[in-house]
Protein backbone atom coordinates (compact mmCIF):
# COMPACT_ATOMS: atom_id res chain seq x y z
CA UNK A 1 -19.28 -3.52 -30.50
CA UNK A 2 -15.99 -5.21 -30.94
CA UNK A 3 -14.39 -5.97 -26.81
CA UNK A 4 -10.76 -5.52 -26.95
CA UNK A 5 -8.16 -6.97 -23.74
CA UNK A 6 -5.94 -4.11 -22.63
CA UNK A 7 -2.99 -5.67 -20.38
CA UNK A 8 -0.81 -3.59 -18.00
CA UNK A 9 2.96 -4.95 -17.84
CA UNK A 10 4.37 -3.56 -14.92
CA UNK A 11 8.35 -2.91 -15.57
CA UNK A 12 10.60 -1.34 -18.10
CA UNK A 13 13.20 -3.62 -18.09
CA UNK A 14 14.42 -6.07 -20.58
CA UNK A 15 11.87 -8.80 -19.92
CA UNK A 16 8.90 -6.53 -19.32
CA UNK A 17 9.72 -4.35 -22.57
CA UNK A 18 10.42 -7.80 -24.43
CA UNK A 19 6.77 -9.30 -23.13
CA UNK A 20 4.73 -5.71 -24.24
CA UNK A 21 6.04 -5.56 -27.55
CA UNK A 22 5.24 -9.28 -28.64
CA UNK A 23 1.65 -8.76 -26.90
CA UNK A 24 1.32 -5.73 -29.17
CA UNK A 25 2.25 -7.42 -31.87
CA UNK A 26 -0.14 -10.13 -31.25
CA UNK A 27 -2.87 -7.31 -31.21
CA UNK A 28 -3.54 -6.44 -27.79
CA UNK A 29 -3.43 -3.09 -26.38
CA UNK A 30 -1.01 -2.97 -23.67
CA UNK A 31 -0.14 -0.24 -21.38
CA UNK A 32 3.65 -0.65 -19.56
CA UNK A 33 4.01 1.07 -16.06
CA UNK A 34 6.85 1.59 -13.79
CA UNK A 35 6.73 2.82 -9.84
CA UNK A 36 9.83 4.02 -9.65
CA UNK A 37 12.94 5.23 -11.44
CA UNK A 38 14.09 1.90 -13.47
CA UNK A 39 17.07 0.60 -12.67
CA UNK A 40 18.15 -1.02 -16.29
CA UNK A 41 21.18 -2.27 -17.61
CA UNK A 42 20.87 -2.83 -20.89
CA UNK A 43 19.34 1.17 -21.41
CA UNK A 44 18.75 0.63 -25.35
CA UNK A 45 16.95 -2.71 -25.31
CA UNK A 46 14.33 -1.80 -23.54
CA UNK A 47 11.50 1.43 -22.68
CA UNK A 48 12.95 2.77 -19.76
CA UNK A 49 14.25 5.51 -22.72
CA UNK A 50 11.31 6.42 -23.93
């Protein structure tokens, strides 16, 4: 049985969206989580869309 490292980024915003996606792409699962309502700038740069 094959272990596999999940890792929770907690944020939507620009950094936090930038750090999940090259995790994922390194092959880790990753979950992102946010408390609240994100308060983004930059709305198409990062998940706080989707």
């Amino acid at each position: 049985m094959s272990e596999q490292t999940c890792i929770l980024v907690l944020g939507l915003g620009l950094y936090a969206s930038a750090t999940a996606r090259m995790l994922f792409l390194a092959g880790y699962s990753v979950a992102i989580q946010q408390a609240s309502d994100p308060k983004v700038l930059r709305r198409k740069m990062s998940f706080a869309d989707a």
